[in-house]
PDB file of N, CA and C in Angstrom:
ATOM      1  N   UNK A   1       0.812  -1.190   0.000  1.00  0.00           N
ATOM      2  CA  UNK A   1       0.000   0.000   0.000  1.00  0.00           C
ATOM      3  C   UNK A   1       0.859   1.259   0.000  1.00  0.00           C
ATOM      4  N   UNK A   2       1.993   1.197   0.481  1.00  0.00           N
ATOM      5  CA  UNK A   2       2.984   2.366   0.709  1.00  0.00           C
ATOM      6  C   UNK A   2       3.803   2.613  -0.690  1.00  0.00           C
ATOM      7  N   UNK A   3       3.538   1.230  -1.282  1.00  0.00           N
ATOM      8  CA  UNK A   3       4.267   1.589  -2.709  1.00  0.00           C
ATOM      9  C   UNK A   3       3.284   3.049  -3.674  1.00  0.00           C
ATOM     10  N   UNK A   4       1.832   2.747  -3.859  1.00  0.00           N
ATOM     11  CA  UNK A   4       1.173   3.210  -4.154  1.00  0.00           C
ATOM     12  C   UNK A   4       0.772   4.406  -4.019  1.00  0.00           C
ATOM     13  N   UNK A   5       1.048   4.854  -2.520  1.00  0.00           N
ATOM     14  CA  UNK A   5       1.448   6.181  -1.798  1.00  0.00           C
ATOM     15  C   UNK A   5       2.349   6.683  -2.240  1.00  0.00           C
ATOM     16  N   UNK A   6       3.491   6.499  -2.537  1.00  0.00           N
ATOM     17  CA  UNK A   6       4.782   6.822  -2.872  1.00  0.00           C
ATOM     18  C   UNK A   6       4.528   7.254  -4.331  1.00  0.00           C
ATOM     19  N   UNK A   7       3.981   6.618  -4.956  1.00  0.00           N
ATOM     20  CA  UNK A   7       3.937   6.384  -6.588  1.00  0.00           C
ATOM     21  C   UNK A   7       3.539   7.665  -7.005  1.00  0.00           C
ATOM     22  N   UNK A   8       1.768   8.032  -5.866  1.00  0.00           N
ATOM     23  CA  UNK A   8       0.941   9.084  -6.531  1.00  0.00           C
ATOM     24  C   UNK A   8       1.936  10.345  -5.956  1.00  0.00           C
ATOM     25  N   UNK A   9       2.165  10.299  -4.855  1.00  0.00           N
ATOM     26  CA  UNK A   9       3.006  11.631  -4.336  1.00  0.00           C
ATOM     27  C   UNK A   9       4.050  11.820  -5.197  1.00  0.00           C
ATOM     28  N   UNK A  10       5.051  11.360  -6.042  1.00  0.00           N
ATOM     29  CA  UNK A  10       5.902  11.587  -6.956  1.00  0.00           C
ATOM     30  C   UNK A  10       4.974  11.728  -7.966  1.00  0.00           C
ATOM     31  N   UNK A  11       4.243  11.400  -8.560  1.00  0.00           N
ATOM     32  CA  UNK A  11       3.455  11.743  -9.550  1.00  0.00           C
ATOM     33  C   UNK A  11       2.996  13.003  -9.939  1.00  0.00           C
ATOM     34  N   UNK A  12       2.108  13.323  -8.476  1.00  0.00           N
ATOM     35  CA  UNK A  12       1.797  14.704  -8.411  1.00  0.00           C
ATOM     36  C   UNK A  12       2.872  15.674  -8.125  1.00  0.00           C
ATOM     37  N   UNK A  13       4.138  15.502  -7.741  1.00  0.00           N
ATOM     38  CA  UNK A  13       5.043  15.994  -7.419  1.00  0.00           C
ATOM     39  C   UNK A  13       5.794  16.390  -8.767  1.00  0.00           C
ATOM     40  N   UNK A  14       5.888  15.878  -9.970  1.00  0.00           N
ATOM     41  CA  UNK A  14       5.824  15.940 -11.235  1.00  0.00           C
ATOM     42  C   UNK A  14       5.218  16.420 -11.878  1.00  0.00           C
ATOM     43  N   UNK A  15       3.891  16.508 -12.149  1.00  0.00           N
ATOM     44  CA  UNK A  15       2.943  17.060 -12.247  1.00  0.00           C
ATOM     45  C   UNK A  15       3.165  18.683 -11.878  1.00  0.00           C
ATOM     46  N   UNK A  16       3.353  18.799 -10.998  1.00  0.00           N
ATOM     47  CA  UNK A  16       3.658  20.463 -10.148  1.00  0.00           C
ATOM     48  C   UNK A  16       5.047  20.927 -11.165  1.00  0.00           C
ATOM     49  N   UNK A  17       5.957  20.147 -10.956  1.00  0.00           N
ATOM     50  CA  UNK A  17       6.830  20.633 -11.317  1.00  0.00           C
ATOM     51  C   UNK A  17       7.043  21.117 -12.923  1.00  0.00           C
ATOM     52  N   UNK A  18       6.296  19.886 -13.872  1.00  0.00           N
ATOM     53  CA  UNK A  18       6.628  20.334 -14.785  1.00  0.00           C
ATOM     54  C   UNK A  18       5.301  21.358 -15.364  1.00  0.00           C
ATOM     55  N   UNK A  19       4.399  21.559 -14.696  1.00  0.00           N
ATOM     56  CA  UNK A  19       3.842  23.131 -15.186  1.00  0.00           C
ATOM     57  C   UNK A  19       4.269  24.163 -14.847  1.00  0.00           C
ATOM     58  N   UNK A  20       4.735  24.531 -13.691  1.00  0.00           N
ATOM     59  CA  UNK A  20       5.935  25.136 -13.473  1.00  0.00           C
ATOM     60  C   UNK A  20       6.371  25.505 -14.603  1.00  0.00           C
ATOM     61  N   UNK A  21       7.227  24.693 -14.952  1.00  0.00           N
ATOM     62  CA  UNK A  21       8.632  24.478 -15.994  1.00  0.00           C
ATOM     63  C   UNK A  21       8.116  24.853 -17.100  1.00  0.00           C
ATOM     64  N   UNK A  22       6.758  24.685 -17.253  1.00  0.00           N
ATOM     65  CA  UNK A  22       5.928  24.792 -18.673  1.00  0.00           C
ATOM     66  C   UNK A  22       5.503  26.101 -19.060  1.00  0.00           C
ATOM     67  N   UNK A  23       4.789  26.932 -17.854  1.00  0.00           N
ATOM     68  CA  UNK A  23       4.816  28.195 -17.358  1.00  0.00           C
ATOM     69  C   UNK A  23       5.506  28.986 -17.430  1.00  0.00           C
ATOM     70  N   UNK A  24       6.467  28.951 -17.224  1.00  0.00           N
ATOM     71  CA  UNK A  24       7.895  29.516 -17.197  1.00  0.00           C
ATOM     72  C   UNK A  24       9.265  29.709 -18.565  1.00  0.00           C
ATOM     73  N   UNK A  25       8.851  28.396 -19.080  1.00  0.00           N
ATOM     74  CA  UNK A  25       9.130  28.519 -20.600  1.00  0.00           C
ATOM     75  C   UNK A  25       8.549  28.803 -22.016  1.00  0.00           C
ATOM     76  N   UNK A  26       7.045  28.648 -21.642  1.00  0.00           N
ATOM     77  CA  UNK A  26       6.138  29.374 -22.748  1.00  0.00           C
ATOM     78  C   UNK A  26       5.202  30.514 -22.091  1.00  0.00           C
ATOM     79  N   UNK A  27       5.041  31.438 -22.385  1.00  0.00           N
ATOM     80  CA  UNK A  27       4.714  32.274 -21.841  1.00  0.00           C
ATOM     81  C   UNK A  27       3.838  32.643 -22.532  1.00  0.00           C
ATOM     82  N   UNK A  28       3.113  32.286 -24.437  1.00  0.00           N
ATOM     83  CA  UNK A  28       1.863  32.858 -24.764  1.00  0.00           C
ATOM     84  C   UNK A  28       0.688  32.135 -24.328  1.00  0.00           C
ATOM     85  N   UNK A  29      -0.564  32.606 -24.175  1.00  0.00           N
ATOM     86  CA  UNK A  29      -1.535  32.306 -23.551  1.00  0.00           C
ATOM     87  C   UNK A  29      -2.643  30.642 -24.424  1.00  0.00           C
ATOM     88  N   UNK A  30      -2.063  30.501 -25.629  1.00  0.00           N
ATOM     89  CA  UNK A  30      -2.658  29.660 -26.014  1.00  0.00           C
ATOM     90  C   UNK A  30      -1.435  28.735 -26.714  1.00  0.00           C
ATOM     91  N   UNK A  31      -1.663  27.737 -26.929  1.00  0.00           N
ATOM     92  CA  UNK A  31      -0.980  26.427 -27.924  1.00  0.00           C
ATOM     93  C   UNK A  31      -0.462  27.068 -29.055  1.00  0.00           C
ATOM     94  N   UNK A  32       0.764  27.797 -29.295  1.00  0.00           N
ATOM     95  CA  UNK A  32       1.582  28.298 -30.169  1.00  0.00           C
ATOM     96  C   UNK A  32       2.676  27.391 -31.063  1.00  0.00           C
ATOM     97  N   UNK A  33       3.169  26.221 -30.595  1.00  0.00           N
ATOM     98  CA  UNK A  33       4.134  25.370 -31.021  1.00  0.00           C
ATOM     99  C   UNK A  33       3.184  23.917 -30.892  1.00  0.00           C
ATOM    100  N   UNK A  34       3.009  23.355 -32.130  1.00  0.00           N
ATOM    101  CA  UNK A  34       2.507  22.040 -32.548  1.00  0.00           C
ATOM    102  C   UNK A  34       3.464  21.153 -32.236  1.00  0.00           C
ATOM    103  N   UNK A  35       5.232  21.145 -32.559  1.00  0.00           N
ATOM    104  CA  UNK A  35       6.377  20.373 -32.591  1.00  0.00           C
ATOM    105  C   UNK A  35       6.493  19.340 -31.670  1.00  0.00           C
ATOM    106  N   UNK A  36       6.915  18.566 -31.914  1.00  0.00           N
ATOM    107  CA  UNK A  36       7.432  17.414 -31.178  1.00  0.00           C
ATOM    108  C   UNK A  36       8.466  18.105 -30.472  1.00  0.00           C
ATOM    109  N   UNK A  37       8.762  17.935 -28.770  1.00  0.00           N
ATOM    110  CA  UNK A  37      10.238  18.478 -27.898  1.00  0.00           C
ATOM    111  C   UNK A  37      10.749  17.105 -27.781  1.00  0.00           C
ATOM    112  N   UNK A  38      11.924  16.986 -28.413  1.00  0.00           N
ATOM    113  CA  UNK A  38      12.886  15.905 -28.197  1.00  0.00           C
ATOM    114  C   UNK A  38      13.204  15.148 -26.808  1.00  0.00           C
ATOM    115  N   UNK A  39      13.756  16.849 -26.209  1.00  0.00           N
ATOM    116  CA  UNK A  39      13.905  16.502 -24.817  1.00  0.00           C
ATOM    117  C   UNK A  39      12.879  15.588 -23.736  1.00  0.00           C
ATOM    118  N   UNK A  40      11.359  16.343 -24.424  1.00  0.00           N
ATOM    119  CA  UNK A  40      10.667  15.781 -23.214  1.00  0.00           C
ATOM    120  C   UNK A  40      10.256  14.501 -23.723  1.00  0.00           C
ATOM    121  N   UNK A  41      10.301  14.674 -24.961  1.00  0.00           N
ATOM    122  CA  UNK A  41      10.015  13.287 -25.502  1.00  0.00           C
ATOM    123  C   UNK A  41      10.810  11.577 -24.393  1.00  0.00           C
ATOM    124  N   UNK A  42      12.243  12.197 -24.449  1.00  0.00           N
ATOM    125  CA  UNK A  42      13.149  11.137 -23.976  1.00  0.00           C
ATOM    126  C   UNK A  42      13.124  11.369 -22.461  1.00  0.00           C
ATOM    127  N   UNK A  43      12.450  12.558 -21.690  1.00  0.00           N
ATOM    128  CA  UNK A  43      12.209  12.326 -20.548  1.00  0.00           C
ATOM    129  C   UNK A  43      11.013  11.414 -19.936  1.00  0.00           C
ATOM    130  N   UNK A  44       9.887  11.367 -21.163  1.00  0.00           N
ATOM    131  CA  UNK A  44       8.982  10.803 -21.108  1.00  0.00           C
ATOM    132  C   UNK A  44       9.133   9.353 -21.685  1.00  0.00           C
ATOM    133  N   UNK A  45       9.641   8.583 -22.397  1.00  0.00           N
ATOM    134  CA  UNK A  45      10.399   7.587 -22.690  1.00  0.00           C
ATOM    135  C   UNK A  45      10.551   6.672 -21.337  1.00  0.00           C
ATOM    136  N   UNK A  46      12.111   7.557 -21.176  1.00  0.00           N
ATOM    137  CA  UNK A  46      12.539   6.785 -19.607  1.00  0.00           C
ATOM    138  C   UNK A  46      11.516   6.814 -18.574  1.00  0.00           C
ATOM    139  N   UNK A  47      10.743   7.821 -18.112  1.00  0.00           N
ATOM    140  CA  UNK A  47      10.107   8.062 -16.813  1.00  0.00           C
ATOM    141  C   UNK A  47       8.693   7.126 -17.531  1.00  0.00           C
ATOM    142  N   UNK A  48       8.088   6.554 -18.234  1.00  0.00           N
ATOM    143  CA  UNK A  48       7.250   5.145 -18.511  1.00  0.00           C
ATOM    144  C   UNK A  48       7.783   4.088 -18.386  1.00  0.00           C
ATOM    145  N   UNK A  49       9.171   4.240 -19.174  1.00  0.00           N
ATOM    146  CA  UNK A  49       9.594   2.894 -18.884  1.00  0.00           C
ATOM    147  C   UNK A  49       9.952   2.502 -17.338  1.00  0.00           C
ATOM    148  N   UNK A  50      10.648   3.146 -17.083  1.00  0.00           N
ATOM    149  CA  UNK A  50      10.932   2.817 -15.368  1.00  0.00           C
ATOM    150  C   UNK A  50       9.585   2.874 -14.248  1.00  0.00           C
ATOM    151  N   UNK A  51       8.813   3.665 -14.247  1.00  0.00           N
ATOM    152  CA  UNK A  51       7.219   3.402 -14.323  1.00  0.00           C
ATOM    153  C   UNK A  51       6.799   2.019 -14.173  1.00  0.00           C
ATOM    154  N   UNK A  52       6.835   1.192 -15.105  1.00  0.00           N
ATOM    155  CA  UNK A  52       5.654   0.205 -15.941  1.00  0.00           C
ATOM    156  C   UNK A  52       7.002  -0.734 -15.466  1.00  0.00           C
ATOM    157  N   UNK A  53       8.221  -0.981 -15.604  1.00  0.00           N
ATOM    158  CA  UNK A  53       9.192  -2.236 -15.712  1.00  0.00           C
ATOM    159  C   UNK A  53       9.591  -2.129 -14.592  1.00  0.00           C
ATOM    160  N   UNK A  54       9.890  -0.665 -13.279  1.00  0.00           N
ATOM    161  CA  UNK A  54      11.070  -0.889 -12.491  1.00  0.00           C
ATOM    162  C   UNK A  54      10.066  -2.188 -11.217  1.00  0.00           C
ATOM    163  N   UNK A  55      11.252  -2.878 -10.688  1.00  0.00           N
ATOM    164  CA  UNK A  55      10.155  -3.155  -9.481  1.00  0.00           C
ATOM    165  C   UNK A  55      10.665  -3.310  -8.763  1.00  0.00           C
ATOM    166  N   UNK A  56      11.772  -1.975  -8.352  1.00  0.00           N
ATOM    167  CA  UNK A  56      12.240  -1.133  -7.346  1.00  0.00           C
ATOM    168  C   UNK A  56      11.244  -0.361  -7.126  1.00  0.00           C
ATOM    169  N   UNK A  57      10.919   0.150  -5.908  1.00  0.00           N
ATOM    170  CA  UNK A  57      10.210   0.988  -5.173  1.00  0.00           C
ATOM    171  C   UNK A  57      10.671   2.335  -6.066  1.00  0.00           C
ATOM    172  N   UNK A  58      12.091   2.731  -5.573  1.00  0.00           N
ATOM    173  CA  UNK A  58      12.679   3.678  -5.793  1.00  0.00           C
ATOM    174  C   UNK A  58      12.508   4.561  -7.489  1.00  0.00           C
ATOM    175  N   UNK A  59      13.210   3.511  -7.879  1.00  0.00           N
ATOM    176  CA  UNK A  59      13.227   3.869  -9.422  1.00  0.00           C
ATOM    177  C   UNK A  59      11.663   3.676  -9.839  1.00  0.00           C
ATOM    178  N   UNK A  60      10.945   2.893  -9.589  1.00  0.00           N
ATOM    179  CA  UNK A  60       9.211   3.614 -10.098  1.00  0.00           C
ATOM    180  C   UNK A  60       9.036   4.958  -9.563  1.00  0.00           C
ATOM    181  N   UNK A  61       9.162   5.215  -8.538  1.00  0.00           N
ATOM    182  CA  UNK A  61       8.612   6.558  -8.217  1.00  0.00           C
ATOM    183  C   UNK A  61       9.641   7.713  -9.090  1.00  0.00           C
ATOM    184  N   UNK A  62      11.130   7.474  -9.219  1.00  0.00           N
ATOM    185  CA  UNK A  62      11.560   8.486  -9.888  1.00  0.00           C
ATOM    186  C   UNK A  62      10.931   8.250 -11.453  1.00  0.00           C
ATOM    187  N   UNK A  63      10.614   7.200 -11.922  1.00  0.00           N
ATOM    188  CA  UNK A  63       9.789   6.728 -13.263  1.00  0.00           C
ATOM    189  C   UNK A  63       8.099   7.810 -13.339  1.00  0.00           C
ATOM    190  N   UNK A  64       7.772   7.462 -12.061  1.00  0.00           N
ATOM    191  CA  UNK A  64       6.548   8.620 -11.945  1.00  0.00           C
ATOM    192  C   UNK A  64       6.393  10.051 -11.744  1.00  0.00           C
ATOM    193  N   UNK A  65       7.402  10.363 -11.350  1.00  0.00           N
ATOM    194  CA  UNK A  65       8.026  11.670 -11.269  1.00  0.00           C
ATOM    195  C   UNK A  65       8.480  12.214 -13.005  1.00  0.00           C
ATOM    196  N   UNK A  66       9.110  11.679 -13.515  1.00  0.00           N
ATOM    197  CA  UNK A  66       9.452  11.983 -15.028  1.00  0.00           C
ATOM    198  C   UNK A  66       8.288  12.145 -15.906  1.00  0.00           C
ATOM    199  N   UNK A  67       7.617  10.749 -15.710  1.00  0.00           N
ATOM    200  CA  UNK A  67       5.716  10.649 -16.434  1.00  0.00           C
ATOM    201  C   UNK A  67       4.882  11.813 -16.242  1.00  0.00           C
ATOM    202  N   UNK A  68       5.182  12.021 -14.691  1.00  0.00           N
ATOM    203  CA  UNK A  68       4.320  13.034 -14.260  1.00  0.00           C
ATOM    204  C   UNK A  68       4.638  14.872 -14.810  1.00  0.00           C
ATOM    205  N   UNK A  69       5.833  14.602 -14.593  1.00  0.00           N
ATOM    206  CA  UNK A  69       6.733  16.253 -15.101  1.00  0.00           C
ATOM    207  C   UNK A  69       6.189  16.321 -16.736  1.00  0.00           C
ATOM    208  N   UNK A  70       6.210  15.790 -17.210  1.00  0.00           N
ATOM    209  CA  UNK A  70       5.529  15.210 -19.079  1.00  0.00           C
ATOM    210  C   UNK A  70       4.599  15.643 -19.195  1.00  0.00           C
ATOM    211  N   UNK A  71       3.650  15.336 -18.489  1.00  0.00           N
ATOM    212  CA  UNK A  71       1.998  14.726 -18.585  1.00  0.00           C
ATOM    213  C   UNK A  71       1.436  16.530 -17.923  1.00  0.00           C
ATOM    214  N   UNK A  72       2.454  16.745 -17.216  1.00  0.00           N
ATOM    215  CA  UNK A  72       1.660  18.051 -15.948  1.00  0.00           C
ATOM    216  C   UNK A  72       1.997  19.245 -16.987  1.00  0.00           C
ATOM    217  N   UNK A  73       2.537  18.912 -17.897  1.00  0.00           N
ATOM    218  CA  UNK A  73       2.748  20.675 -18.411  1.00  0.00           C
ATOM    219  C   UNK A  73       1.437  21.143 -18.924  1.00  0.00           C
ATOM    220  N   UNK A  74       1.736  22.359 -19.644  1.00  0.00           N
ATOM    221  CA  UNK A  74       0.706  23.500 -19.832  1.00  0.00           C
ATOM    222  C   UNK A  74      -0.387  22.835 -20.757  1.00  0.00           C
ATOM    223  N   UNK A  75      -1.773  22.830 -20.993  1.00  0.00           N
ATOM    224  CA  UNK A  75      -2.486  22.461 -21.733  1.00  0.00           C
ATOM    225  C   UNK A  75      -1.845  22.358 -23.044  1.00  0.00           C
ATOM    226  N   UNK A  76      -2.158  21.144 -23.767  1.00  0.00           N
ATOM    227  CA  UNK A  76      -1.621  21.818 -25.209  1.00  0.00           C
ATOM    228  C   UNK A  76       0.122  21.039 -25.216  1.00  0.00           C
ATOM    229  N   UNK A  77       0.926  21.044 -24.343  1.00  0.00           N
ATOM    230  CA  UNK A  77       2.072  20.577 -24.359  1.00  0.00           C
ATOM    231  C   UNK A  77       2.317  19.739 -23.890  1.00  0.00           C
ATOM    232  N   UNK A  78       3.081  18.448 -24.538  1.00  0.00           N
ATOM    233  CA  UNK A  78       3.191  17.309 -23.806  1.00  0.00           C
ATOM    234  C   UNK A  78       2.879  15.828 -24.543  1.00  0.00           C
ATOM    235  N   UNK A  79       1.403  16.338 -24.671  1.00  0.00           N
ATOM    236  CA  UNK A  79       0.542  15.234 -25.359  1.00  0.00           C
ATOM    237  C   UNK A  79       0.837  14.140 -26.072  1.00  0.00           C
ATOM    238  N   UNK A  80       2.216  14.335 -27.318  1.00  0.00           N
ATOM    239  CA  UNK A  80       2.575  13.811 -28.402  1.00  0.00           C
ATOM    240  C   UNK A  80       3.867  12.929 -27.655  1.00  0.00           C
ATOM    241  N   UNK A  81       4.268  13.867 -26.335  1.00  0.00           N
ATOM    242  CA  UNK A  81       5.327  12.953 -25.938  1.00  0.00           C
ATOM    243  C   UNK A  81       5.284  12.163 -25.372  1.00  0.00           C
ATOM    244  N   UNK A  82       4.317  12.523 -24.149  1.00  0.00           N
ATOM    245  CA  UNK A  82       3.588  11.379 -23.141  1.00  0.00           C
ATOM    246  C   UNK A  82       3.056  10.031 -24.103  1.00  0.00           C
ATOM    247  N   UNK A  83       1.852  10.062 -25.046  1.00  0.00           N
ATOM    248  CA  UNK A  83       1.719   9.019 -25.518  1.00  0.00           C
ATOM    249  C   UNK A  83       3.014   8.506 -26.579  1.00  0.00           C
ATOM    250  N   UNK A  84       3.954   9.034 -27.186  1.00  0.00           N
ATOM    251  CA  UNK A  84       5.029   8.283 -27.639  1.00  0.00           C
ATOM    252  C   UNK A  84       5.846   7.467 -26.373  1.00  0.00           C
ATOM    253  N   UNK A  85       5.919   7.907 -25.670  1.00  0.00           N
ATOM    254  CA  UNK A  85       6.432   7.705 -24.718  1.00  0.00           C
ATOM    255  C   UNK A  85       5.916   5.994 -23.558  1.00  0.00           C
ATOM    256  N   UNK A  86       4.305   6.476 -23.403  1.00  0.00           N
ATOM    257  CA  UNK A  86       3.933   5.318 -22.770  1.00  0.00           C
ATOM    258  C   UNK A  86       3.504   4.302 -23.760  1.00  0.00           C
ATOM    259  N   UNK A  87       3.868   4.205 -24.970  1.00  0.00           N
ATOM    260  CA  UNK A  87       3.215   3.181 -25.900  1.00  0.00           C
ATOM    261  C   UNK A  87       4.319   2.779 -26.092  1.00  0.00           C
ATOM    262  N   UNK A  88       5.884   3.067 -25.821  1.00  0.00           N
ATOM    263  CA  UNK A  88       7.147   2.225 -26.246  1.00  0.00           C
ATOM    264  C   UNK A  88       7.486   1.881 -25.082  1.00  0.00           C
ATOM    265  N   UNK A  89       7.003   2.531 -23.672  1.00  0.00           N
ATOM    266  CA  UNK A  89       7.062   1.445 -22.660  1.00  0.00           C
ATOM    267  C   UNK A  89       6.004   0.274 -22.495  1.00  0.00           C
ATOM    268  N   UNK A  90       4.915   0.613 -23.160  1.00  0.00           N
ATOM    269  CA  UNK A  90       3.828  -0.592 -23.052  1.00  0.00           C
ATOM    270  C   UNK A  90       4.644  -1.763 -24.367  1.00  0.00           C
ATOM    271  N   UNK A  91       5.377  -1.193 -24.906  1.00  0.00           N
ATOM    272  CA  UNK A  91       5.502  -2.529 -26.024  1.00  0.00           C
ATOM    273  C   UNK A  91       6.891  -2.910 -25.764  1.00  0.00           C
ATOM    274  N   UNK A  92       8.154  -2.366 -24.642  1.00  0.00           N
ATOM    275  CA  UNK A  92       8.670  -3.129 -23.925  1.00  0.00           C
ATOM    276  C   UNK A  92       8.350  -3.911 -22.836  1.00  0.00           C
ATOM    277  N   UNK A  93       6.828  -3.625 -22.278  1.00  0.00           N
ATOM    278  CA  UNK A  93       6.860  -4.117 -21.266  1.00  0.00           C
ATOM    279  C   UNK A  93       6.209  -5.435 -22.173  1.00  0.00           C
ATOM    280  N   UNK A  94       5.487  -5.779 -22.672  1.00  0.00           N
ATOM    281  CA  UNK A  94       4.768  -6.611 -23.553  1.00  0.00           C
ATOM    282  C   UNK A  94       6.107  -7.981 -23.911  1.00  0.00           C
ATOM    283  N   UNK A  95       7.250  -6.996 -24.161  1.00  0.00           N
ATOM    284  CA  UNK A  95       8.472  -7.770 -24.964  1.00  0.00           C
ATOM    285  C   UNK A  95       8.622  -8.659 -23.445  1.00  0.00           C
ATOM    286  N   UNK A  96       8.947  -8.287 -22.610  1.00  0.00           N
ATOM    287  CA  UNK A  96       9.435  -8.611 -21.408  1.00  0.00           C
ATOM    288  C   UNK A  96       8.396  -9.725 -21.016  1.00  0.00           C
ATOM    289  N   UNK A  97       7.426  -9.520 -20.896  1.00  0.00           N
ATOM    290  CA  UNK A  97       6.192 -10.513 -20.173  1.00  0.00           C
ATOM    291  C   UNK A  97       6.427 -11.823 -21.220  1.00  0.00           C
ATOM    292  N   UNK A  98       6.377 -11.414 -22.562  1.00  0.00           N
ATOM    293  CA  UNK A  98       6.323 -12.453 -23.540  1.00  0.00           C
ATOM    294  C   UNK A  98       7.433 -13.375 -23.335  1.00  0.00           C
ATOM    295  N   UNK A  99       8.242 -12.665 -23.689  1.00  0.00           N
ATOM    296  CA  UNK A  99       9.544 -13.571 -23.505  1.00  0.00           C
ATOM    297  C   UNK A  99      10.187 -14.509 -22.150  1.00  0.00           C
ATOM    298  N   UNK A 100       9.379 -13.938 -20.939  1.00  0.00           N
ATOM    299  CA  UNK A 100       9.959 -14.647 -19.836  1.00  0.00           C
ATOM    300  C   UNK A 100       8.921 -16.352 -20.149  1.00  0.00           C
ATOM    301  N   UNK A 101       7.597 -15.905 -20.806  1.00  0.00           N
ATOM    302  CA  UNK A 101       6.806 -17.157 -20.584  1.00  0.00           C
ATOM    303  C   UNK A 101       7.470 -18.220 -21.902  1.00  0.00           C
TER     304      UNK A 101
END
């Protein structure tokens, strides 16, 4: 149960942070840049994969913390990375399940 605790509090803790960050780096009032961000792309990458595969306590929550920093930015930003992101950890995690059976 404490894992789960841990999980959402880094989550939302992510969440905070990266609107913040989102806030702070775009500053017009509506969805101005369509582009794919590389960066968050590969922050969002790792922070699913470690998410969905770690099963360390530790490293999930820093996994939910990354997901969450992704997912929490400004309306409008994010979107394209978060789901690139959790669909190549859902199809490593897929690789992984398959292959152990």
């Amino acid at each position: 149960m404490l894992d789960y605790l841990i999980y959402l509090l880094t989550f939302v803790i992510g969440s905070i942070l990266g609107l913040l960050y989102s806030y702070k780096l775009h500053g017009e009032p509506y969805v101005a840049d369509g582009s794919l961000n590389i960066k968050m792309c590969i922050i969002s990458i790792v922070g699913w994969i470690l998410a969905l595969n770690s099963v360390n306590i530790i490293l999930g929550g820093i996994g939910f913390l990354l997901a969450g920093f992704v997912m929490g930015e400004r309306p409008g930003y994010g979107r394209k990375e978060t789901a690139i992101g959790l669909a190549i950890a859902i199809l490593i995690y897929l690789n992984i399940a398959l292959n152990v059976m």
